[in-house]
Every structure is written in structure tokens, then in C-alpha cells.
C-alpha atoms as a PDB file:
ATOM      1  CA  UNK A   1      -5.523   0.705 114.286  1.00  0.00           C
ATOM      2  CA  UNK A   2      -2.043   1.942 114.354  1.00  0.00           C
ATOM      3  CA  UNK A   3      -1.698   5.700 115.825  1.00  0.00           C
ATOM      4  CA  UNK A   4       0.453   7.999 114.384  1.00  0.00           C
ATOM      5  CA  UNK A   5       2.087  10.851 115.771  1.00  0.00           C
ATOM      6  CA  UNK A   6       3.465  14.166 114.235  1.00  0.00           C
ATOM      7  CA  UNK A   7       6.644  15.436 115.707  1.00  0.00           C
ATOM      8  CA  UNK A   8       8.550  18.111 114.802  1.00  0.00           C
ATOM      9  CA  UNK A   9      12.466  17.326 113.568  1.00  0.00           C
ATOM     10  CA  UNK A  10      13.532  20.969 115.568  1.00  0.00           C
ATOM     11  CA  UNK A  11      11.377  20.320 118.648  1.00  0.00           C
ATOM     12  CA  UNK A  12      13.029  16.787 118.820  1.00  0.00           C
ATOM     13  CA  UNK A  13      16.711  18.047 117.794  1.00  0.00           C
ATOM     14  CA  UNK A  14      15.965  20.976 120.477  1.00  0.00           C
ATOM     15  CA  UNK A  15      14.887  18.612 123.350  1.00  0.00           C
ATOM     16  CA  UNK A  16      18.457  15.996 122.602  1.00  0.00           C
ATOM     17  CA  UNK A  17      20.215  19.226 122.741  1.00  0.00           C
ATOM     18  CA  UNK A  18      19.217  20.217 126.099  1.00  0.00           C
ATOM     19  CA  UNK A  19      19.332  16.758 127.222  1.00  0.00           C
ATOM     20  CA  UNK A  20      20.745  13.349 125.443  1.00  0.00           C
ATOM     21  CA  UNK A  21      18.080  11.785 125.148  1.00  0.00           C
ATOM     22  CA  UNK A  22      15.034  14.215 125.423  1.00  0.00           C
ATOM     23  CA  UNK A  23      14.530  13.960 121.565  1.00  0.00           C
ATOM     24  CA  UNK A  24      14.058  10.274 121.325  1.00  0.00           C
ATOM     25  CA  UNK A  25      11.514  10.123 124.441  1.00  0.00           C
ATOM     26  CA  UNK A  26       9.481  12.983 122.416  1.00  0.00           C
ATOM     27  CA  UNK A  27       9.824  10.686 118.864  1.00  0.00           C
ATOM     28  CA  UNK A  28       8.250   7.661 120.677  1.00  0.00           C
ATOM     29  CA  UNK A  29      11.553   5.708 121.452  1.00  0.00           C
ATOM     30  CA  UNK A  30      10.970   5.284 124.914  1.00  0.00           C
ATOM     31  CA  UNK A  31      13.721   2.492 125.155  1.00  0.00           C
ATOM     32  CA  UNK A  32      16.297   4.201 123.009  1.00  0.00           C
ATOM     33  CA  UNK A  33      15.905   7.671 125.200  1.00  0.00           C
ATOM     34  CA  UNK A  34      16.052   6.008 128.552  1.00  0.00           C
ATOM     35  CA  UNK A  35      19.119   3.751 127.262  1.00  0.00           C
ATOM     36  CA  UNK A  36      20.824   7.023 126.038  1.00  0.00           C
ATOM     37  CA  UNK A  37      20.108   8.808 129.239  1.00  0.00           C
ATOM     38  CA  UNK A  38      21.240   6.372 131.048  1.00  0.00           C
ATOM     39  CA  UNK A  39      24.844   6.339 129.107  1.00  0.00           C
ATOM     40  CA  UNK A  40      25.130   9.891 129.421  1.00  0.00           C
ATOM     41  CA  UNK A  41      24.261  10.031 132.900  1.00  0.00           C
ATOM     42  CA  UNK A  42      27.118   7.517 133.525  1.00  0.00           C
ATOM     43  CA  UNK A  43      29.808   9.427 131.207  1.00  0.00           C
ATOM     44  CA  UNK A  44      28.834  12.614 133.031  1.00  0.00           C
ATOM     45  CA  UNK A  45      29.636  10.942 136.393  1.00  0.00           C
ATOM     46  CA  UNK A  46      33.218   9.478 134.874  1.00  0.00           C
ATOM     47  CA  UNK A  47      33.838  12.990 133.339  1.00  0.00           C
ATOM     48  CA  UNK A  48      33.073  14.228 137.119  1.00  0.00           C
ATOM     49  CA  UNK A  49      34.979  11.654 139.165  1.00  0.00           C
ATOM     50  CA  UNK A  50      38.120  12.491 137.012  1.00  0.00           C
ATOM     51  CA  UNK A  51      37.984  16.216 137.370  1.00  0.00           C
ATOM     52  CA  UNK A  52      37.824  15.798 141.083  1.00  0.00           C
ATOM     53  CA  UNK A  53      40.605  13.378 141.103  1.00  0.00           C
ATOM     54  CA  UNK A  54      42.443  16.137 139.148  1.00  0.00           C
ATOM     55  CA  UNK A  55      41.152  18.461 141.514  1.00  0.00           C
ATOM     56  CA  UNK A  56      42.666  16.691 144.449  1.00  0.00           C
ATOM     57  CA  UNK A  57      46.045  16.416 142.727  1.00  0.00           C
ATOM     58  CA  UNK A  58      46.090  20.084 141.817  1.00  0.00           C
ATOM     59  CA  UNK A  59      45.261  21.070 145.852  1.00  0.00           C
ATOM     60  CA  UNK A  60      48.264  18.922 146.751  1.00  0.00           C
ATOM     61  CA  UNK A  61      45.286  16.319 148.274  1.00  0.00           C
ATOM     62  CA  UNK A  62      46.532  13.616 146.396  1.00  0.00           C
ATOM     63  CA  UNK A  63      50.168  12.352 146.413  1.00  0.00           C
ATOM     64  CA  UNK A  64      50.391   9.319 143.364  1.00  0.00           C
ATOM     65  CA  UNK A  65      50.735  10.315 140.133  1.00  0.00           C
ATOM     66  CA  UNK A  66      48.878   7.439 139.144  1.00  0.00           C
ATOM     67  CA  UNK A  67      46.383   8.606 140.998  1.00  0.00           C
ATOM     68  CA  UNK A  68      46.560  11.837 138.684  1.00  0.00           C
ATOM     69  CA  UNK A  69      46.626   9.485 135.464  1.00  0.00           C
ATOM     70  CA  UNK A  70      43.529   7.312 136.320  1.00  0.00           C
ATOM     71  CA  UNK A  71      41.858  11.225 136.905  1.00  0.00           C
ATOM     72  CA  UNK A  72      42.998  12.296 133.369  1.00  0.00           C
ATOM     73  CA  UNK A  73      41.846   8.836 131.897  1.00  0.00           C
ATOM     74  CA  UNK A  74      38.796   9.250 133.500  1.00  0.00           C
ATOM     75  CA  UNK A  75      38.130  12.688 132.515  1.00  0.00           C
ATOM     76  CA  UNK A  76      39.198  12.394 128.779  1.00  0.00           C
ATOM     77  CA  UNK A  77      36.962   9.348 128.612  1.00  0.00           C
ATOM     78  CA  UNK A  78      33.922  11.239 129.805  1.00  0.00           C
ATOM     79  CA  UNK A  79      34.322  13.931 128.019  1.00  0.00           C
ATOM     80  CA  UNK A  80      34.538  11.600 124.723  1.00  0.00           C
ATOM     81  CA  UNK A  81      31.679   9.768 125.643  1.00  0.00           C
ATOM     82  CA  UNK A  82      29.383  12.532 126.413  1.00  0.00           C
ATOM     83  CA  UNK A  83      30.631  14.211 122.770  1.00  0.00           C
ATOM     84  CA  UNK A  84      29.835  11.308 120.997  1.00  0.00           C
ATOM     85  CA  UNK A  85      26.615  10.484 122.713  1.00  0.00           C
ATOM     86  CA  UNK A  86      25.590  14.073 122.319  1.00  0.00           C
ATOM     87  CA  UNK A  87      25.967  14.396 118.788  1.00  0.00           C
ATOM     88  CA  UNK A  88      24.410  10.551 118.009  1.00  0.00           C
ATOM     89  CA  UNK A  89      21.768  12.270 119.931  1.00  0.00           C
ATOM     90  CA  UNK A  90      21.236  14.945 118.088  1.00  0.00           C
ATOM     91  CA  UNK A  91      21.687  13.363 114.768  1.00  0.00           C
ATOM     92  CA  UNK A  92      19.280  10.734 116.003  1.00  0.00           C
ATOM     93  CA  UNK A  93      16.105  12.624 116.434  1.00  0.00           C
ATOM     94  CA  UNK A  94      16.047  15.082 114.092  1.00  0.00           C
ATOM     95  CA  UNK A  95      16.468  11.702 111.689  1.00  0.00           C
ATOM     96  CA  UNK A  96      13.922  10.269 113.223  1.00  0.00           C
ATOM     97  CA  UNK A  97      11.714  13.016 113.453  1.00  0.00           C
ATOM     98  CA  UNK A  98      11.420  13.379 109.585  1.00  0.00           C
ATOM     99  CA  UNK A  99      10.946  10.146 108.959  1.00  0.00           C
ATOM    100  CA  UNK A 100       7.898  10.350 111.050  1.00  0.00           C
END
């Protein structure tokens, strides 16, 4: 007997809002939500590595520009990936959600 489940496409869109993620753990997709909040996790900690590395350069704590580049690289990066994953996110579980 398969079970099915009402969810709500605002709760879900809500919950990936707060949290990448969030919205595909509450639709069911217990793989999909951990793999997603496991990818943001990881951008967020590139996006916070580079602004620290900036950090450093801007305090006069780091003398390389490279040093200063890989920060910026880092940063941008992060920042990308934790746009995009938000928004395929988002999009994501409200889709989801109403197909349910």
C-alpha cells in the first residue's frame, strides 16, 4: 500500500528559503535535501574561508597578493554557489510540492 503525503508548495518553498535544503527533507526527498545541504554547507565554508583571507589582506595580516586572489576566487565562488543552490532550492520544492 503506497502512502501518500500532502505537503504544502509554500510550507516547502518557506522551509528551502530558510535553509537549502529544508524543503526537499519536508517533500520526502531525504537524499536530495541532505545532498543539497551538504553542498551548501560546503559553499558557505568557501564563501567564509575567502572573506577571511580578504580579511587578513585588508588588516595588513597577509603580505602575497596571490594570497588576496585565491581569497577573492574563493569568495566569488561561494557566493555563486550558494546563489545558485539557493534558488535550485527554492525552485525545487515548491515544484515538487505541487506535484505531490
Amino acid at each position: 500500500m503506497e502512502e501518500t503525503r500532502i505537503t504544502h508548495p509554500g510550507v516547502a518553498t518557506v522551509l528551502s528559503f530558510v535553509f537549502n535544503g529544508l524543503g526537499q527533507l519536508y517533500n520526502g526527498q531525504i537524499k536530495k535535501g541532505l545532498l543539497i545541504i551538504f553542498c551548501s554547507s560546503l559553499s558557505l565554508l568557501v564563501f567564509i574561508f575567502g572573506s577571511i583571507l580578504i580579511g587578513l589582506w585588508l588588516f595588513g595580516k597577509v603580505i602575497f597578493a596571490s594570497e588576496l586572489v585565491v581569497g577573492l576566487a574563493m569568495f566569488l565562488l561561494g557566493l555563486v554557489l550558494i546563489c545558485i543552490l539557493g534558488i535550485y532550492s527554492i525552485v525545487d520544492a515548491y515544484r515538487v510540492a505541487i506535484k505531490k
